[in-house]
Protein backbone atom coordinates (compact mmCIF):
# COMPACT_ATOMS: atom_id res chain seq x y z
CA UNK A 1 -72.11 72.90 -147.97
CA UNK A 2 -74.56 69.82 -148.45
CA UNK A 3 -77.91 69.74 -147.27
CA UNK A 4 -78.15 66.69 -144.68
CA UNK A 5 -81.36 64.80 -144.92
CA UNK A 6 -82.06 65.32 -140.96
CA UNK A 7 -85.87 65.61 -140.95
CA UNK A 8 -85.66 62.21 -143.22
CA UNK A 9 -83.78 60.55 -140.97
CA UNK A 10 -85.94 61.64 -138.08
CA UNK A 11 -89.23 60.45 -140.06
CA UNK A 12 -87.57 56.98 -140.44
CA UNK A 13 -86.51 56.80 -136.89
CA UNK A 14 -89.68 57.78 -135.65
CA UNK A 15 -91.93 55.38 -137.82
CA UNK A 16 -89.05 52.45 -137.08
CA UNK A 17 -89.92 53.41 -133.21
CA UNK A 18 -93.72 52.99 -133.84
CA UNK A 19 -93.67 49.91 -135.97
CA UNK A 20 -91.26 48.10 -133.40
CA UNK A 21 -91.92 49.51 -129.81
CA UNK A 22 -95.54 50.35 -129.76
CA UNK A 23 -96.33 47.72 -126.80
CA UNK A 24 -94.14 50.04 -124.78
CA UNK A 25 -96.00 52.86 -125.80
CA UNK A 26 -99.25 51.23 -125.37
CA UNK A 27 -98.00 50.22 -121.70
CA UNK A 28 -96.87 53.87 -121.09
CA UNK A 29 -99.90 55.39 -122.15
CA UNK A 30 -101.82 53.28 -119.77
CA UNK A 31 -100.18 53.57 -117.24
CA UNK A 32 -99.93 57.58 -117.34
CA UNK A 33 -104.17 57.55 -118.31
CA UNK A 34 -104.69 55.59 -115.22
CA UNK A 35 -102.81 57.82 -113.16
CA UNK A 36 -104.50 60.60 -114.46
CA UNK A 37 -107.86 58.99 -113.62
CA UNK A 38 -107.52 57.81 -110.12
CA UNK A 39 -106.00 60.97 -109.26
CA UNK A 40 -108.57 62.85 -111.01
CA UNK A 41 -111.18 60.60 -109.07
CA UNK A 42 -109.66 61.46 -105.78
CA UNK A 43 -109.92 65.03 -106.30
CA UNK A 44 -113.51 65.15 -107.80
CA UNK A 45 -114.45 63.30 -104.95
CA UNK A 46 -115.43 65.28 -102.10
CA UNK A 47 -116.94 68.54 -102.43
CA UNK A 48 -115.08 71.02 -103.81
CA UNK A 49 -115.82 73.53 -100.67
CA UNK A 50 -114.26 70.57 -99.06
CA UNK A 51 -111.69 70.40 -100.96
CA UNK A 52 -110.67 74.03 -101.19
CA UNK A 53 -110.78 73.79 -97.40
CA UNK A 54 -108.10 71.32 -96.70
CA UNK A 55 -105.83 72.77 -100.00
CA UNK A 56 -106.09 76.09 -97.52
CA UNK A 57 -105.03 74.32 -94.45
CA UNK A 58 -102.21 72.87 -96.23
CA UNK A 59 -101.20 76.49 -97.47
CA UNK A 60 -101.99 77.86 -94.44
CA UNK A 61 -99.78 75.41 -92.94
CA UNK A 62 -96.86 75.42 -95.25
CA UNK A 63 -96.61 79.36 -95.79
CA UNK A 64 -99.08 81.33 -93.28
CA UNK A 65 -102.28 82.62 -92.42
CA UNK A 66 -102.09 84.98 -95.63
CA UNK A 67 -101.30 82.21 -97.87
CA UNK A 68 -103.96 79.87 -96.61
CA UNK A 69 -106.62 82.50 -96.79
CA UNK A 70 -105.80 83.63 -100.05
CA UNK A 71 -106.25 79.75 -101.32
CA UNK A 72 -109.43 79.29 -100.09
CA UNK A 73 -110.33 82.48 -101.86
CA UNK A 74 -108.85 81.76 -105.27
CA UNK A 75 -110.44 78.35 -104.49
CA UNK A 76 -113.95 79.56 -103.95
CA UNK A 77 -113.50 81.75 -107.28
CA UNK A 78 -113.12 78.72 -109.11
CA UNK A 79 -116.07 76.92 -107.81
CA UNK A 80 -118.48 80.40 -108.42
CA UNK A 81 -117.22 80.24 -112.13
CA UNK A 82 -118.75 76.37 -112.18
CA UNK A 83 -114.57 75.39 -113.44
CA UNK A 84 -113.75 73.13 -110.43
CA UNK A 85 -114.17 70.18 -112.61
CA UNK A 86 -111.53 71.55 -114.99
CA UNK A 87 -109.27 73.03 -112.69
CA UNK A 88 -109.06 69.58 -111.21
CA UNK A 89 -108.78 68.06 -114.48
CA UNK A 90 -105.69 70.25 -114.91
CA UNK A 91 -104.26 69.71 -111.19
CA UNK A 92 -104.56 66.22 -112.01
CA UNK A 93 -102.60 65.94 -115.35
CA UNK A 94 -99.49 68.75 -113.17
CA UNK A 95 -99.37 66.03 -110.98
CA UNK A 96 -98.63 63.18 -113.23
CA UNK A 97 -96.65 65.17 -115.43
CA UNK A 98 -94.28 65.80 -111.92
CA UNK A 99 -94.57 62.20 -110.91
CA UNK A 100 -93.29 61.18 -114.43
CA UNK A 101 -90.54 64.10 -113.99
CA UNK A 102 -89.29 62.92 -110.60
């Protein structure tokens, strides 16, 4: 059986896709790093006590007492490691990711 080229034709596709469309890409990627960054902004914002406070109402809310509670716990973990800044970092890039999903 003969060996198809594939991972050639892929390489040429990918560089004819860079040398011809990289405004869109350019225009993608700055759109998704400013989403990233105001959303980021908006949840560095307040303090993250604050913060964990209302996520816990909003669980408490949408699934219980238990639920809610439990939040605010995880929540308040987070903050005594000193990782709220990277958790949100993270919650911020989930969210784009879904927004560009949906």
């Amino acid at each position: 059986m003969p060996r198809l080229p594939f991972g050639e034709w892929v390489d040429s596709g990918v560089d004819w896709l860079q040398n011809n469309l990289s405004w869109l890409f350019d225009a993608i990627s700055a759109v998704v790093k400013g989403l990233d960054t105001g959303i980021n902004a908006v949840l560095t914002a307040p303090e993250p006590l604050l913060l964990a406070g209302i996520f816990a109402v909003i669980a408490w809310w949408l699934r219980g007492l238990l639920a809610g509670a439990l939040s605010f716990v995880g929540f308040g973990l987070i903050i005594s490691m000193e990782l709220w800044d990277d958790a949100m970092a993270t919650l911020s890039l989930v969210l784009v990711a879904t927004l560009v999903a949906i």
